[in-house]
Structures are given as structure tokens and as C-alpha cells.
Protein backbone atom coordinates (compact mmCIF):
# COMPACT_ATOMS: atom_id res chain seq x y z
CA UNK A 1 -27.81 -26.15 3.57
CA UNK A 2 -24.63 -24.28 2.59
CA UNK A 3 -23.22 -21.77 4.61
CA UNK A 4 -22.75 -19.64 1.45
CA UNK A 5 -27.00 -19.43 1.02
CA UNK A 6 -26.97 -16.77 3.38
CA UNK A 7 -24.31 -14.84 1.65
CA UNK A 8 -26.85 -14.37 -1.56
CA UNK A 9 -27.67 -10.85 -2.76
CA UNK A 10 -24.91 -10.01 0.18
CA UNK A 11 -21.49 -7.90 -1.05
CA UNK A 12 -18.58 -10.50 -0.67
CA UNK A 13 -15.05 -10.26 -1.09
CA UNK A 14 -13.64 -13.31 -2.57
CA UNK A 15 -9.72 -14.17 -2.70
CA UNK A 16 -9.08 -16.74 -5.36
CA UNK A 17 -5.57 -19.15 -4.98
CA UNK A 18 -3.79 -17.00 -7.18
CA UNK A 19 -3.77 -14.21 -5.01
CA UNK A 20 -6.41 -12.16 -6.58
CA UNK A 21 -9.11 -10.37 -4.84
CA UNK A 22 -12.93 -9.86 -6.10
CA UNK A 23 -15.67 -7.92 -4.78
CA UNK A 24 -19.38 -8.18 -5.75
CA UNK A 25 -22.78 -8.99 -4.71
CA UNK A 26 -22.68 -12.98 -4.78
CA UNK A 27 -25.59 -14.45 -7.26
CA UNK A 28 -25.29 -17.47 -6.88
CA UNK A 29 -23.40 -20.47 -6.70
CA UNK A 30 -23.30 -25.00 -7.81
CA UNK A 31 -22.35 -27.68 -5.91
CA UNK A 32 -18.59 -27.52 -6.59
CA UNK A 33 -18.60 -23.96 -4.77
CA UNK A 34 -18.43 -22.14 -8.62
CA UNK A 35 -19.45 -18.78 -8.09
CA UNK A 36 -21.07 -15.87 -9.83
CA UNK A 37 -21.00 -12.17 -8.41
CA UNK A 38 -22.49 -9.33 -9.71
CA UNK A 39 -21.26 -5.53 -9.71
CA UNK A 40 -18.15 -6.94 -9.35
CA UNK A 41 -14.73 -5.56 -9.68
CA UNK A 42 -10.96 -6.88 -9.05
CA UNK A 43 -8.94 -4.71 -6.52
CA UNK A 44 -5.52 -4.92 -7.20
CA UNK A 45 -3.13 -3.65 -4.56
CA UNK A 46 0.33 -1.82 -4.76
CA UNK A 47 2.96 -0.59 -2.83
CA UNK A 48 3.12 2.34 -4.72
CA UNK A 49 0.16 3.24 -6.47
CA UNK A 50 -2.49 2.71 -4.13
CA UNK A 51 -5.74 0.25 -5.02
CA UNK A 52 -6.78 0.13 -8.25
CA UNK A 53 -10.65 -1.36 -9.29
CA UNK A 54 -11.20 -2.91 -12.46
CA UNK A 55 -14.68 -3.46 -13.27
CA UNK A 56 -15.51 -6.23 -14.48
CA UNK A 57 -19.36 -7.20 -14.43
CA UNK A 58 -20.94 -10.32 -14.44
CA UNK A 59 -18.49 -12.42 -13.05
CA UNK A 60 -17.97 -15.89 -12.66
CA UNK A 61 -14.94 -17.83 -10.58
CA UNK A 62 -14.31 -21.16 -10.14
CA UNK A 63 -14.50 -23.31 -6.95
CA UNK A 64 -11.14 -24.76 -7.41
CA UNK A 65 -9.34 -21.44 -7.32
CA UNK A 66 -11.70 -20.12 -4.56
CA UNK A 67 -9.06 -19.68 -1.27
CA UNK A 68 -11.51 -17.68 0.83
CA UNK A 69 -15.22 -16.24 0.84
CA UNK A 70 -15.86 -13.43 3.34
CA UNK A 71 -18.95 -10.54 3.62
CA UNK A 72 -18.07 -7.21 3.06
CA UNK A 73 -19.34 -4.36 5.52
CA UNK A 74 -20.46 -2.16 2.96
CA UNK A 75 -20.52 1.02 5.38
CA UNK A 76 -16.78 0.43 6.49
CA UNK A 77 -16.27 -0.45 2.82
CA UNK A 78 -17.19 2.84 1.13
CA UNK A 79 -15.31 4.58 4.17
CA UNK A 80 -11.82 2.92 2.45
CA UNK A 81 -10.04 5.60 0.62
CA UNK A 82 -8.56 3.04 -1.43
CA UNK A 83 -6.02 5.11 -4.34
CA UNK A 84 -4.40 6.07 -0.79
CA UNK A 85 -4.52 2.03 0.66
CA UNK A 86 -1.16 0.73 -0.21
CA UNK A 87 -0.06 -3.02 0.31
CA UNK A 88 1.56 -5.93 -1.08
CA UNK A 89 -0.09 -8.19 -3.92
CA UNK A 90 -1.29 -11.64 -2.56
CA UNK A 91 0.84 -14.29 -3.82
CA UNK A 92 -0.70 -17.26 -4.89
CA UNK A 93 -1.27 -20.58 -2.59
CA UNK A 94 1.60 -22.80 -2.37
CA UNK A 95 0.80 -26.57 -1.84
């Protein structure tokens, strides 16, 4: 059994090797770690304009650009003001 079965219908933030960041209610997932969230949207951070969401559905990302998989504490989530949360952009993984 995977470690990511108990993560199903659970809100999960997801940081792919390009240095973007996803959050959504994980659906489900194959064999080579391909995911698909629900509900999702892409927070995109700033050093001067605060953290945007995009919405952006049904989403699906693939296992080879998955970097990390991590649950979301949806109480301390919707605590975040996040147009006020400033920060650096990821970069992407360097190999």
C-alpha cells in the first residue's frame, strides 16, 4: 500500500520540480505517482504582490515533475491571509 492512499479525498499541497505549488483535494493517483486533484488552484508567490490563486479545476500533474506531496491543515490554511503573504518564487530543481 502507498503512503499516498491515505492522502485521498484529503487537501494536499503539491510542489512540482519546476517550482510551482498546487493545492487541491487529491483524487487519485497510478503507479508512476501521476496525480489528479480536485478544487485545485496554483498559488503563485511574490515579493511584492502578495499570493495570488489561480483556479484551475480538475487537475492533473505528472509524477516526474512531482518534488514533494504534503497535507494541508485546512483550519490553519483558511487562517493564511495570503494577498498579504509575500515570498520568493520556488525555483525549479537543479540536478
Amino acid at each position: 500500500m502507498s503512503g499516498l492512499e491515505s492522502y485521498i479525498n484529503h487537501t494536499v499541497s503539491i510542489i512540482t520540480a519546476d517550482g510551482r505549488n498546487f493545492i487541491g483535494t487529491l483524487k487519485g493517483f497510478d503507479q508512476t505517482i501521476n496525480i489528479i486533484i480536485d478544487e485545485c488552484h496554483e498559488r503563485v508567490f511574490s515579493t511584492t504582490a502578495g499570493t495570488e490563486q489561480i483556479v484551475l479545476g480538475l487537475h492533473i500533474i505528472r509524477g516526474d515533475n512531482i518534488a514533494v506531496i504534503g497535507l494541508i491543515d485546512e483550519a490553519i490554511d483558511a487562517r493564511l491571509d495570503l494577498p498579504n503573504i509575500r515570498g520568493e518564487p520556488l525555483g525549479p530543481v537543479v540536478h
